[in-house]
PDB file of N, CA and C in Angstrom:
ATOM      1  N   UNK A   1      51.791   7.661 -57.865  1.00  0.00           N
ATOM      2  CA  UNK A   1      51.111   7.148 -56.704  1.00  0.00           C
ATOM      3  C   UNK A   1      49.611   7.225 -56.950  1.00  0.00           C
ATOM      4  N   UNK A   2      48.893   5.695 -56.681  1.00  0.00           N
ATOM      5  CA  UNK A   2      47.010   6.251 -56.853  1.00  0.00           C
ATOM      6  C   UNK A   2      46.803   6.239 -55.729  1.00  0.00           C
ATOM      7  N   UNK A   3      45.766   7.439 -56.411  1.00  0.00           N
ATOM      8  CA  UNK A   3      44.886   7.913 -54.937  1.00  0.00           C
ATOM      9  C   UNK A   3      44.523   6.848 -54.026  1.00  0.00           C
ATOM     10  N   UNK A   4      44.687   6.869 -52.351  1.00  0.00           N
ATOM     11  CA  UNK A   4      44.368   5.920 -52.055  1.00  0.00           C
ATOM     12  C   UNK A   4      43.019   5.883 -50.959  1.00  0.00           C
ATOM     13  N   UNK A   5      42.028   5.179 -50.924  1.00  0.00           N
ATOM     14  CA  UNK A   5      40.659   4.988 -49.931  1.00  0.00           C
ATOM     15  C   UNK A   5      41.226   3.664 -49.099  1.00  0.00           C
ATOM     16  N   UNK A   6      40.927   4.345 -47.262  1.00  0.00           N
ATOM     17  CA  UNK A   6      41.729   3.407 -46.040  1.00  0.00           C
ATOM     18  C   UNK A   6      40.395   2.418 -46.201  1.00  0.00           C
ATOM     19  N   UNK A   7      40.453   1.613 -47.230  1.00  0.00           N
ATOM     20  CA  UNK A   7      39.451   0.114 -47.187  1.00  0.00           C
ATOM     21  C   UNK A   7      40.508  -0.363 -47.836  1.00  0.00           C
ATOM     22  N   UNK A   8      39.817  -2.170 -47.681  1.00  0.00           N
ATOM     23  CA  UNK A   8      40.354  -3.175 -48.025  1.00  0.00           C
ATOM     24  C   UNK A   8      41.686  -2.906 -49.121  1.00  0.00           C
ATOM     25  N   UNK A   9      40.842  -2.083 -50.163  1.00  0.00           N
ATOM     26  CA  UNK A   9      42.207  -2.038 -51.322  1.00  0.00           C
ATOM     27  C   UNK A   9      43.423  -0.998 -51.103  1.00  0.00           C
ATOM     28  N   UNK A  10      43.341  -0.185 -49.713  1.00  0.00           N
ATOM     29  CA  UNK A  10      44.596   0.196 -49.876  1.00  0.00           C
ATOM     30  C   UNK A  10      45.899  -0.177 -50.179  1.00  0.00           C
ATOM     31  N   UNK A  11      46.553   0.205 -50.492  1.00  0.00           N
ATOM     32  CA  UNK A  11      48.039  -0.097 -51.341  1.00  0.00           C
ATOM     33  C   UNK A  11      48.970   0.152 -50.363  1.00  0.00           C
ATOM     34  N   UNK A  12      48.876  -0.783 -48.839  1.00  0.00           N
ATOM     35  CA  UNK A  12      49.433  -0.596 -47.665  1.00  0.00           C
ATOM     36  C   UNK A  12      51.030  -0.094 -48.203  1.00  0.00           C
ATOM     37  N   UNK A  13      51.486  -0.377 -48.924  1.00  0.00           N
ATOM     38  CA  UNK A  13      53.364  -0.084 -49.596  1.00  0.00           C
ATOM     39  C   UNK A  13      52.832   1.484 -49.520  1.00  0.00           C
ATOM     40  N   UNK A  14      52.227   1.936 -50.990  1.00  0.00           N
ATOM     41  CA  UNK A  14      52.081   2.998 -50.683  1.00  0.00           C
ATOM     42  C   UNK A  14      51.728   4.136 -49.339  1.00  0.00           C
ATOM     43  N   UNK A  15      50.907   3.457 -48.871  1.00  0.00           N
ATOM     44  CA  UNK A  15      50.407   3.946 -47.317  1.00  0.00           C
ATOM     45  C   UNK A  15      52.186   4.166 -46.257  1.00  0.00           C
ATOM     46  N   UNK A  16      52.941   3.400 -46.008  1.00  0.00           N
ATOM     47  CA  UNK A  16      54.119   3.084 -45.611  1.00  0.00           C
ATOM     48  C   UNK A  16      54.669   3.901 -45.868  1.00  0.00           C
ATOM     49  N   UNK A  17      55.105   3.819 -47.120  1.00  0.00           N
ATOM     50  CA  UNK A  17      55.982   5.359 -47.719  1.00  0.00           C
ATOM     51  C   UNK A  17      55.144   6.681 -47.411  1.00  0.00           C
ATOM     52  N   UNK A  18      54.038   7.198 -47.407  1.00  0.00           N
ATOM     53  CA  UNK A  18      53.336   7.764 -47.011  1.00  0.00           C
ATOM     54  C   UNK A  18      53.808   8.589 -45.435  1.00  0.00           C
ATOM     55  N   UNK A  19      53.816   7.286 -44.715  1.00  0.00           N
ATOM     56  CA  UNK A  19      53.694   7.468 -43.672  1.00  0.00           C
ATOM     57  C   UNK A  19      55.067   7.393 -42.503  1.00  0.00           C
ATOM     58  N   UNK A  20      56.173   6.803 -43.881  1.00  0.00           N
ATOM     59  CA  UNK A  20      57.566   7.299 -43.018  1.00  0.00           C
ATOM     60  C   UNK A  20      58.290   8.202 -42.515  1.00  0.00           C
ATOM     61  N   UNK A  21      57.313   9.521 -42.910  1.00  0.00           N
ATOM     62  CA  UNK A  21      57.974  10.622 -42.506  1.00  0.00           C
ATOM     63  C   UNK A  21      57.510  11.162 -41.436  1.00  0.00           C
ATOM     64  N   UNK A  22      58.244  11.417 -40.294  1.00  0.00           N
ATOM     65  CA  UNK A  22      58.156  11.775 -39.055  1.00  0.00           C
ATOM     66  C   UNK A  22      57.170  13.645 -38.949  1.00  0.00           C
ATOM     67  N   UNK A  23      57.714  14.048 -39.880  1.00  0.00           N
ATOM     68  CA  UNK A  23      56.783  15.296 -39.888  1.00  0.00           C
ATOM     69  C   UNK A  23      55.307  15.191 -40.567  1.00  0.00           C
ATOM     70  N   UNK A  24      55.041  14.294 -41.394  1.00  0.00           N
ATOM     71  CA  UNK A  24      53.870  13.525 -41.345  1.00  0.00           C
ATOM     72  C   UNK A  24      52.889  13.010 -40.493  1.00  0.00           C
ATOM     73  N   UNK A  25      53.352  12.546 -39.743  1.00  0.00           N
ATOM     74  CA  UNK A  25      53.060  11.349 -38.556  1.00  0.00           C
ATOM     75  C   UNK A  25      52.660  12.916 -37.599  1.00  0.00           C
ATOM     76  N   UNK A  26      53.379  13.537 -37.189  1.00  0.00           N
ATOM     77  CA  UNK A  26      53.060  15.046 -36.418  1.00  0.00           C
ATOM     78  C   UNK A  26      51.980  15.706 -36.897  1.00  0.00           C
ATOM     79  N   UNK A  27      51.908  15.707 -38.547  1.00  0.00           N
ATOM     80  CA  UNK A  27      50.629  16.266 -38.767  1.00  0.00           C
ATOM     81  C   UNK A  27      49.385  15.815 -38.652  1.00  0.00           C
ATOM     82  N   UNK A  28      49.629  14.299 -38.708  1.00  0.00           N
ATOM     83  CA  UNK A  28      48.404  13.537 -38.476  1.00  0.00           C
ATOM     84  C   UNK A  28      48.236  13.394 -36.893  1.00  0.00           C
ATOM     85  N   UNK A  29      48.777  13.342 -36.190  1.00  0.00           N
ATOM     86  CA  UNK A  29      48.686  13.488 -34.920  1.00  0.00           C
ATOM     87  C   UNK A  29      47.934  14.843 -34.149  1.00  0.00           C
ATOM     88  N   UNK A  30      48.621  16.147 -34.994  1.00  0.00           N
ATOM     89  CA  UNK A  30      47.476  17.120 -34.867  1.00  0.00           C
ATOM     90  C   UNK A  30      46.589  17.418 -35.332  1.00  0.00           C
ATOM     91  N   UNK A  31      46.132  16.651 -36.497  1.00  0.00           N
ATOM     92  CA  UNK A  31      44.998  17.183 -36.676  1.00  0.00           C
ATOM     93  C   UNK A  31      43.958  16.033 -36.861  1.00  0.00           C
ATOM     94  N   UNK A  32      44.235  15.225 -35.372  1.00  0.00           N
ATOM     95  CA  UNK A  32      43.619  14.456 -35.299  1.00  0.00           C
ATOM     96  C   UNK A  32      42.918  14.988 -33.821  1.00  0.00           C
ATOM     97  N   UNK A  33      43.298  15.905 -33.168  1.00  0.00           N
ATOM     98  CA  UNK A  33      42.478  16.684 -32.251  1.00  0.00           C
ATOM     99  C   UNK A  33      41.985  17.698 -32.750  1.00  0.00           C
ATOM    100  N   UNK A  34      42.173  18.197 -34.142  1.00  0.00           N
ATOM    101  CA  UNK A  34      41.136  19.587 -34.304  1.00  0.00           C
ATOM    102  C   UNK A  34      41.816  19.974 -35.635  1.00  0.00           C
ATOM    103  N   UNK A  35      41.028  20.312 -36.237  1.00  0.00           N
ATOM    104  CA  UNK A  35      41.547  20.985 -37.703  1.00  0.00           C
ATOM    105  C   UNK A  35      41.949  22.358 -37.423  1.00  0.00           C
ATOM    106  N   UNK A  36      43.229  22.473 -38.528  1.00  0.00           N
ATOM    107  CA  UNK A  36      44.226  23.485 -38.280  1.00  0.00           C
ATOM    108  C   UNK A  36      44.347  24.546 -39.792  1.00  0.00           C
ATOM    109  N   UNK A  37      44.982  25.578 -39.903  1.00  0.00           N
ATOM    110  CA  UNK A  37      44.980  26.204 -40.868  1.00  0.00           C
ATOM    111  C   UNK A  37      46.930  25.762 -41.316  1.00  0.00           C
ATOM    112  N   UNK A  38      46.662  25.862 -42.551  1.00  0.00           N
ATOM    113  CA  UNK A  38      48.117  25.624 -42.880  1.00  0.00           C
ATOM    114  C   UNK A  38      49.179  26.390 -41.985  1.00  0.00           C
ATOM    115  N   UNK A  39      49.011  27.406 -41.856  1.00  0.00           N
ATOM    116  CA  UNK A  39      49.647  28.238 -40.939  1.00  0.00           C
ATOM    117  C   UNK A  39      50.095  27.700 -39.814  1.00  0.00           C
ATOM    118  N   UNK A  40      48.609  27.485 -39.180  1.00  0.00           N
ATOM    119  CA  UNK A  40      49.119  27.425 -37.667  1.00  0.00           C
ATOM    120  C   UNK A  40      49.552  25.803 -37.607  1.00  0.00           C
ATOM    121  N   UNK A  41      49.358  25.029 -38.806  1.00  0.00           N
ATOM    122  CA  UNK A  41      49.831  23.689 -38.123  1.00  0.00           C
ATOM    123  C   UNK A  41      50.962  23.529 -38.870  1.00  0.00           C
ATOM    124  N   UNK A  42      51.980  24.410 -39.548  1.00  0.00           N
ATOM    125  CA  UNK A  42      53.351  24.708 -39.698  1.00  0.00           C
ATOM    126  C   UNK A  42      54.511  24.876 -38.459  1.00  0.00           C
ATOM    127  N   UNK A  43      53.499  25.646 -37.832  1.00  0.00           N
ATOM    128  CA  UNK A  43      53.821  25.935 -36.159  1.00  0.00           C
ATOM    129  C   UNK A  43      53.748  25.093 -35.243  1.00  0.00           C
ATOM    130  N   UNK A  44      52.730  24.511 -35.556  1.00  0.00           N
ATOM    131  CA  UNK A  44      52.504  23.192 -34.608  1.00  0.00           C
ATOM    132  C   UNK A  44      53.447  22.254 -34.629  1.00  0.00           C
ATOM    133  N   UNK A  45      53.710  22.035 -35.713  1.00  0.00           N
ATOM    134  CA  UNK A  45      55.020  21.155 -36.206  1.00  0.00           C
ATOM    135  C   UNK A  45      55.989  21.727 -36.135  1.00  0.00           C
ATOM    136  N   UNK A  46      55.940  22.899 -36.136  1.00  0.00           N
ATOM    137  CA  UNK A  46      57.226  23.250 -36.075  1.00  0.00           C
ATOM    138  C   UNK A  46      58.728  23.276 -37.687  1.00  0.00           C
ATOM    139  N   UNK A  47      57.809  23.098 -38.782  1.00  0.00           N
ATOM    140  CA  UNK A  47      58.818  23.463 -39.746  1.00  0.00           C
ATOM    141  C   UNK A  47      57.755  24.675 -40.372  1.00  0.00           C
ATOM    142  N   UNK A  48      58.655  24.866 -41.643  1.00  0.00           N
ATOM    143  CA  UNK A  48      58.410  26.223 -42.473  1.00  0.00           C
ATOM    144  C   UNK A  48      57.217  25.769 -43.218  1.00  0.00           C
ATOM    145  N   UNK A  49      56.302  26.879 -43.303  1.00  0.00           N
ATOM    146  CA  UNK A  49      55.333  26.492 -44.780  1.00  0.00           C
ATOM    147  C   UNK A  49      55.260  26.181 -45.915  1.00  0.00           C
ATOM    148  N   UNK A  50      56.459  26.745 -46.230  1.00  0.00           N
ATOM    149  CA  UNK A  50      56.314  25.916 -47.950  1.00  0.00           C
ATOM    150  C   UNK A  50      56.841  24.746 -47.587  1.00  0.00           C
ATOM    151  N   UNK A  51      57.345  23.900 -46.805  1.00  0.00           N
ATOM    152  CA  UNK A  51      57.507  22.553 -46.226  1.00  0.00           C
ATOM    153  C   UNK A  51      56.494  21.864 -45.995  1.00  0.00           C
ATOM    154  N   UNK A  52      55.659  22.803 -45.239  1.00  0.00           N
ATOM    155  CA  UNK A  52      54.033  22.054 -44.551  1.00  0.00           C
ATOM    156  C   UNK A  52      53.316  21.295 -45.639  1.00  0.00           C
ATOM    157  N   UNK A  53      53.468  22.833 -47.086  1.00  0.00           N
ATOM    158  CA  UNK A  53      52.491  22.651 -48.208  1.00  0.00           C
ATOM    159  C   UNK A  53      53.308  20.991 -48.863  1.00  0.00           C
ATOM    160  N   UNK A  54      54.152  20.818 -49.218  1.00  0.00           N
ATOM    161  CA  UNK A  54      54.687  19.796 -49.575  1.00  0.00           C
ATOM    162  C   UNK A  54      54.504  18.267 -49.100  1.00  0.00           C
ATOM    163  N   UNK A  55      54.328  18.296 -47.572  1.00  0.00           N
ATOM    164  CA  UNK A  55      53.499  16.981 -46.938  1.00  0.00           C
ATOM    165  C   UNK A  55      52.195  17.549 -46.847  1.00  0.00           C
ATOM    166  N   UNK A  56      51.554  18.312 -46.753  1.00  0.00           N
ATOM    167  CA  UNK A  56      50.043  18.307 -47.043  1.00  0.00           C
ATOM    168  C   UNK A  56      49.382  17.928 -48.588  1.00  0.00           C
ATOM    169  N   UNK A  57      50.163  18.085 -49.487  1.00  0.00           N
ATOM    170  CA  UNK A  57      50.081  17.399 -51.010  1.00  0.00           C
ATOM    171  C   UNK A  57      50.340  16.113 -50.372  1.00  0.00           C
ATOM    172  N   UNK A  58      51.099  15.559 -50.194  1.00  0.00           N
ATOM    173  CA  UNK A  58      51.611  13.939 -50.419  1.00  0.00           C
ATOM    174  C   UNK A  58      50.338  13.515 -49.115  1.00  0.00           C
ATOM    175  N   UNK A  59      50.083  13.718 -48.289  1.00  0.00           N
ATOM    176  CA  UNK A  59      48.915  13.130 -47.868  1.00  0.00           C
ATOM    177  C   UNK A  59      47.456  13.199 -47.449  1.00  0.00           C
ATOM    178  N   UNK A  60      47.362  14.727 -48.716  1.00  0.00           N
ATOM    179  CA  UNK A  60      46.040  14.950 -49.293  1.00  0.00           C
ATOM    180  C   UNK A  60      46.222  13.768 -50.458  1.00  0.00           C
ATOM    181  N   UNK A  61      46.811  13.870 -51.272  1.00  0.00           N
ATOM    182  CA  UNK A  61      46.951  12.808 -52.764  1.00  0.00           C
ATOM    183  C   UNK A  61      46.615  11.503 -51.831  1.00  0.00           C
ATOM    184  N   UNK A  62      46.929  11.249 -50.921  1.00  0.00           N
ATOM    185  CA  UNK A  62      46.966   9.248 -50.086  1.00  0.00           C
ATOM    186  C   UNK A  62      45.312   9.318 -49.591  1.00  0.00           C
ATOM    187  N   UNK A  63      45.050  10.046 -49.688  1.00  0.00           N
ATOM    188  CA  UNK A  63      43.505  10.226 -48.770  1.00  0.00           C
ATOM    189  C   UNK A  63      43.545  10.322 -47.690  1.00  0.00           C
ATOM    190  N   UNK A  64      44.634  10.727 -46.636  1.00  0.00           N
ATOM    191  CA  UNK A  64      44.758  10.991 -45.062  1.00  0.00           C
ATOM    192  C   UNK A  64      44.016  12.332 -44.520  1.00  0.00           C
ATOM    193  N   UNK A  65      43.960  13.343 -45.292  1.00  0.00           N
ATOM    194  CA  UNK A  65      43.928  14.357 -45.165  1.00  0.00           C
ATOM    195  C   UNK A  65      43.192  15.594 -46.152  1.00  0.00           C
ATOM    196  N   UNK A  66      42.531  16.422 -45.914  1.00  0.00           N
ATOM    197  CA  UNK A  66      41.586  17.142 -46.839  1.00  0.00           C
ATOM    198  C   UNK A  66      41.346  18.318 -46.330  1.00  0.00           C
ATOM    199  N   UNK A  67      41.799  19.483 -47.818  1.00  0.00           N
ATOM    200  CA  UNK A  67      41.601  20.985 -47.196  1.00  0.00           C
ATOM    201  C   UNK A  67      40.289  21.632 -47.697  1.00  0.00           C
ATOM    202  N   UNK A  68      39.766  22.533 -46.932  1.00  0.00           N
ATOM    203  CA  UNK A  68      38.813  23.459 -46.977  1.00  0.00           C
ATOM    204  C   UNK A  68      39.224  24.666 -47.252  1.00  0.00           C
ATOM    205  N   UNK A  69      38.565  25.774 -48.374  1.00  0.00           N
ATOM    206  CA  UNK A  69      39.242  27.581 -48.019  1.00  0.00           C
ATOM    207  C   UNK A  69      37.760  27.793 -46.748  1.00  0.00           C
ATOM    208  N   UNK A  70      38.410  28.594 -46.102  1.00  0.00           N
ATOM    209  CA  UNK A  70      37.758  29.806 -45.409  1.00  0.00           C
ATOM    210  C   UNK A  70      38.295  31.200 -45.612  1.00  0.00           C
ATOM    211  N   UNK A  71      37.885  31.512 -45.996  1.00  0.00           N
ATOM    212  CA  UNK A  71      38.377  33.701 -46.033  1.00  0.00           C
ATOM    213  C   UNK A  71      39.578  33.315 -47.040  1.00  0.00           C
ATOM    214  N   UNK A  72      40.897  33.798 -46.670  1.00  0.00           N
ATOM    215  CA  UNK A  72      41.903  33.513 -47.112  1.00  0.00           C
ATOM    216  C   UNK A  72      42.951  32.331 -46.460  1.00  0.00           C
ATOM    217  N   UNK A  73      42.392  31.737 -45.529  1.00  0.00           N
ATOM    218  CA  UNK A  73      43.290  30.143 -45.282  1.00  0.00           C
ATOM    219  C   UNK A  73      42.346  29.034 -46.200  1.00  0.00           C
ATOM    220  N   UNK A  74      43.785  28.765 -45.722  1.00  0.00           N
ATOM    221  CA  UNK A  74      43.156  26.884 -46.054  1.00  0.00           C
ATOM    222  C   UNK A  74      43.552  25.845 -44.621  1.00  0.00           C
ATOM    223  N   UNK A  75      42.234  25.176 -44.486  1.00  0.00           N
ATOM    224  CA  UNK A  75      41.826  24.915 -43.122  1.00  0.00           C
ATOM    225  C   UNK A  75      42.143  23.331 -43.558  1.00  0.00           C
ATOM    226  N   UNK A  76      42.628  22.777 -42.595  1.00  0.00           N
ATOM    227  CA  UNK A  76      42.991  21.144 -42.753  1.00  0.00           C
ATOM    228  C   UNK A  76      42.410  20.466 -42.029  1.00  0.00           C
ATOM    229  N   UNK A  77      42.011  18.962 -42.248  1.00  0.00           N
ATOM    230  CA  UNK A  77      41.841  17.919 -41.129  1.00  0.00           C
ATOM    231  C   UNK A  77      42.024  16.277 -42.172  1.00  0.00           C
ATOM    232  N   UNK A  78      41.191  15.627 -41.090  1.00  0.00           N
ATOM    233  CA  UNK A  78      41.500  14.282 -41.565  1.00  0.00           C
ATOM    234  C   UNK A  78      40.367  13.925 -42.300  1.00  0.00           C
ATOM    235  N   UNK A  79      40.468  13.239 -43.373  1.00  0.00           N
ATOM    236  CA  UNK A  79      38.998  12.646 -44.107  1.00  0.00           C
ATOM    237  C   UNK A  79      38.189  11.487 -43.510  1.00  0.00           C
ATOM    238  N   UNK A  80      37.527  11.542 -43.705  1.00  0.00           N
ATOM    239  CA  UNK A  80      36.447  10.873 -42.838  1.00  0.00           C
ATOM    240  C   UNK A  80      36.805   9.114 -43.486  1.00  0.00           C
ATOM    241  N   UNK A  81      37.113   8.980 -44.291  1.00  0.00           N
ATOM    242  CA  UNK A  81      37.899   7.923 -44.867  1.00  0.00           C
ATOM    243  C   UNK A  81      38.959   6.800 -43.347  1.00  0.00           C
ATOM    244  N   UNK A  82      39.681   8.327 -43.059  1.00  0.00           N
ATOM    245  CA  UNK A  82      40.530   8.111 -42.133  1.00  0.00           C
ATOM    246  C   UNK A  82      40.395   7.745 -40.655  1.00  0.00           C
ATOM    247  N   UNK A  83      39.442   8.705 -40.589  1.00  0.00           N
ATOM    248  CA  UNK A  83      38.558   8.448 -39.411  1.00  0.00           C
ATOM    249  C   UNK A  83      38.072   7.337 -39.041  1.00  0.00           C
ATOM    250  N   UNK A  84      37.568   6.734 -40.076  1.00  0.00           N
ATOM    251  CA  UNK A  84      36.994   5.222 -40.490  1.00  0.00           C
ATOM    252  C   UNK A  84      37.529   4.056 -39.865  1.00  0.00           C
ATOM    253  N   UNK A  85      38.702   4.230 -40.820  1.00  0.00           N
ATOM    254  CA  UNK A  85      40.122   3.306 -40.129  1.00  0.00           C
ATOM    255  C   UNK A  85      40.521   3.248 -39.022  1.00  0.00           C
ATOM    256  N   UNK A  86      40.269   4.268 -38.448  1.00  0.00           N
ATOM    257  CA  UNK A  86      40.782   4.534 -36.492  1.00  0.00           C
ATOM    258  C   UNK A  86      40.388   3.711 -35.615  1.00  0.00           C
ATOM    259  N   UNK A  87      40.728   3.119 -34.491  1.00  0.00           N
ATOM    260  CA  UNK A  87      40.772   2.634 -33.384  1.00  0.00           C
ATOM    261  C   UNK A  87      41.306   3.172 -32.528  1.00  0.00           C
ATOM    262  N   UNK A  88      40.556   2.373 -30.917  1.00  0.00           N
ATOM    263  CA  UNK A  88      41.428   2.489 -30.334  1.00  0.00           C
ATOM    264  C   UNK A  88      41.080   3.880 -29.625  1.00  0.00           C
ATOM    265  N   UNK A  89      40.291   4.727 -29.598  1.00  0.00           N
ATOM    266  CA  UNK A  89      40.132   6.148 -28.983  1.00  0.00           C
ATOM    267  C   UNK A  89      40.261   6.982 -30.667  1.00  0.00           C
ATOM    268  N   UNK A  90      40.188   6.070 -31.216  1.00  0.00           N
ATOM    269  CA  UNK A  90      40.622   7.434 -32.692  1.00  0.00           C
ATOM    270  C   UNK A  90      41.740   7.687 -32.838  1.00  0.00           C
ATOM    271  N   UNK A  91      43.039   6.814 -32.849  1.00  0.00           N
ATOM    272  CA  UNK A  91      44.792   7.354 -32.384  1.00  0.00           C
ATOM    273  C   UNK A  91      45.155   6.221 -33.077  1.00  0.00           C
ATOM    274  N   UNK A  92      44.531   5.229 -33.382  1.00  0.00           N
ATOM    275  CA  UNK A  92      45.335   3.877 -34.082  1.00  0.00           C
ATOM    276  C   UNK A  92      44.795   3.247 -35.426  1.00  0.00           C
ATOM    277  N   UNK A  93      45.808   3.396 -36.071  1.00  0.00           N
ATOM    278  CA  UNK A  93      45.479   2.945 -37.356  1.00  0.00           C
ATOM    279  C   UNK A  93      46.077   1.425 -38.220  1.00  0.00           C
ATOM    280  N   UNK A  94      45.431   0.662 -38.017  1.00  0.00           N
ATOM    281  CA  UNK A  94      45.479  -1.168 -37.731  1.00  0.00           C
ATOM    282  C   UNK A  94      45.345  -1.486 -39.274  1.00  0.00           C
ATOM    283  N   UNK A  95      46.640  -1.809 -39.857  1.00  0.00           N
ATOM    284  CA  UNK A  95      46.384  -2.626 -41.211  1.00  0.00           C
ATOM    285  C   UNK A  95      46.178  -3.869 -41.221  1.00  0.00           C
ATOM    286  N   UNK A  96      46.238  -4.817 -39.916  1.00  0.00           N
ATOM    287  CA  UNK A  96      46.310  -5.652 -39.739  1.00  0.00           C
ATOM    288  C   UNK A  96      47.343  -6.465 -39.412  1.00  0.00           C
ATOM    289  N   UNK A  97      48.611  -5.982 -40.006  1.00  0.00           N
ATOM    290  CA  UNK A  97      49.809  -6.432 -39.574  1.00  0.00           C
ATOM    291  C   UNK A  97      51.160  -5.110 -38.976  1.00  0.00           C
ATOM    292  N   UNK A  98      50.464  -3.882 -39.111  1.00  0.00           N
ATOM    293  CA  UNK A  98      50.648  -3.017 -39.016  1.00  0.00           C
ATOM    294  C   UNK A  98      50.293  -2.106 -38.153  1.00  0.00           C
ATOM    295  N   UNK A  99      50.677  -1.095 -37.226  1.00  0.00           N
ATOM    296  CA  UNK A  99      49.825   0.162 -36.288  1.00  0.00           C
ATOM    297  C   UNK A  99      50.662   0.926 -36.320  1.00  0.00           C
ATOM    298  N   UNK A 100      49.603   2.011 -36.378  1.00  0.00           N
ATOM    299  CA  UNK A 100      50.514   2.884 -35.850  1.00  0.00           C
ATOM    300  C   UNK A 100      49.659   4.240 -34.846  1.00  0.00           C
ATOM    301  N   UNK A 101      50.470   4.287 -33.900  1.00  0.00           N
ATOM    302  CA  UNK A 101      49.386   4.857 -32.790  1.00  0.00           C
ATOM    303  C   UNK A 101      50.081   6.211 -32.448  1.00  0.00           C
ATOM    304  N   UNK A 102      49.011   7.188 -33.094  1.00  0.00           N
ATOM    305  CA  UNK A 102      49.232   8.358 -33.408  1.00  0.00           C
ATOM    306  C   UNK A 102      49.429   9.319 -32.040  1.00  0.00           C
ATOM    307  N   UNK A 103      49.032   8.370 -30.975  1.00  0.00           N
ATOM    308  CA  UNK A 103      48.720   9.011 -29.637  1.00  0.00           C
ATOM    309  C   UNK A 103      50.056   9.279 -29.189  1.00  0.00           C
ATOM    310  N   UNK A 104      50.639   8.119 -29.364  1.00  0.00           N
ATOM    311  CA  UNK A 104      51.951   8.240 -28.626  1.00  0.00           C
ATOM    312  C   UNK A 104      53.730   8.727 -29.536  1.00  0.00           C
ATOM    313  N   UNK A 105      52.926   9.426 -30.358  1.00  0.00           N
ATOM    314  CA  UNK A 105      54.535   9.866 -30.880  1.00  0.00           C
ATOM    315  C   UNK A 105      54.961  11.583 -30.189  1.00  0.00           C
ATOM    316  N   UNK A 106      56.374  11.889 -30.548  1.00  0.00           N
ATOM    317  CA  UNK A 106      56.837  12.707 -29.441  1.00  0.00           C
ATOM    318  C   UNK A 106      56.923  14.392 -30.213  1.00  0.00           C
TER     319      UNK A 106
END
């Protein structure tokens, strides 16, 4: 998979697969109100951590997402890349033939 930047040349296929996974879509949803520590946004979601770490690779590698250390966490949010792409209140992400609106998933 190449790295991917949310401009023109994204590799929307890739982005898709990316983005079919429902515990994905949850993470981007939270930490699209506030950056989280791996920890606590394991919890947030609600699965296990070495799970978390596994979609936090696959959409740190896509460019959705980017960690920081502080002390001994590692602190998450969205890349400003991503941010970019947003509409809509900051919740919708418009490929053009595509959305997906982060506001309203459950």
């Amino acid at each position: 998979m190449k790295k991917a930047s949310l401009n023109a040349s994204v590799d929307w296929a890739e982005m898709l697969k990316v983005l079919a996974d429902e515990n994905r879509l949850l993470i981007i949803q939270k930490l699209l109100k506030r950056e989280l520590s791996v920890t606590d946004l394991a919890d947030a979601v609600g699965i296990e951590a070495y799970n978390m770490s596994r979609h936090l690779k696959i959409l740190e590698f896509s460019g959705l997402v980017e960690k920081r250390k502080a002390s001994n966490h590692r602190i998450c949010r969205i890349t400003g890349a991503l941010k970019h792409g947003l509409s809509d209140g900051a919740t919708v992400l418009d490929s053009g033939w595509c959305r997906f609106d982060f506001a309203h998933l459950k």
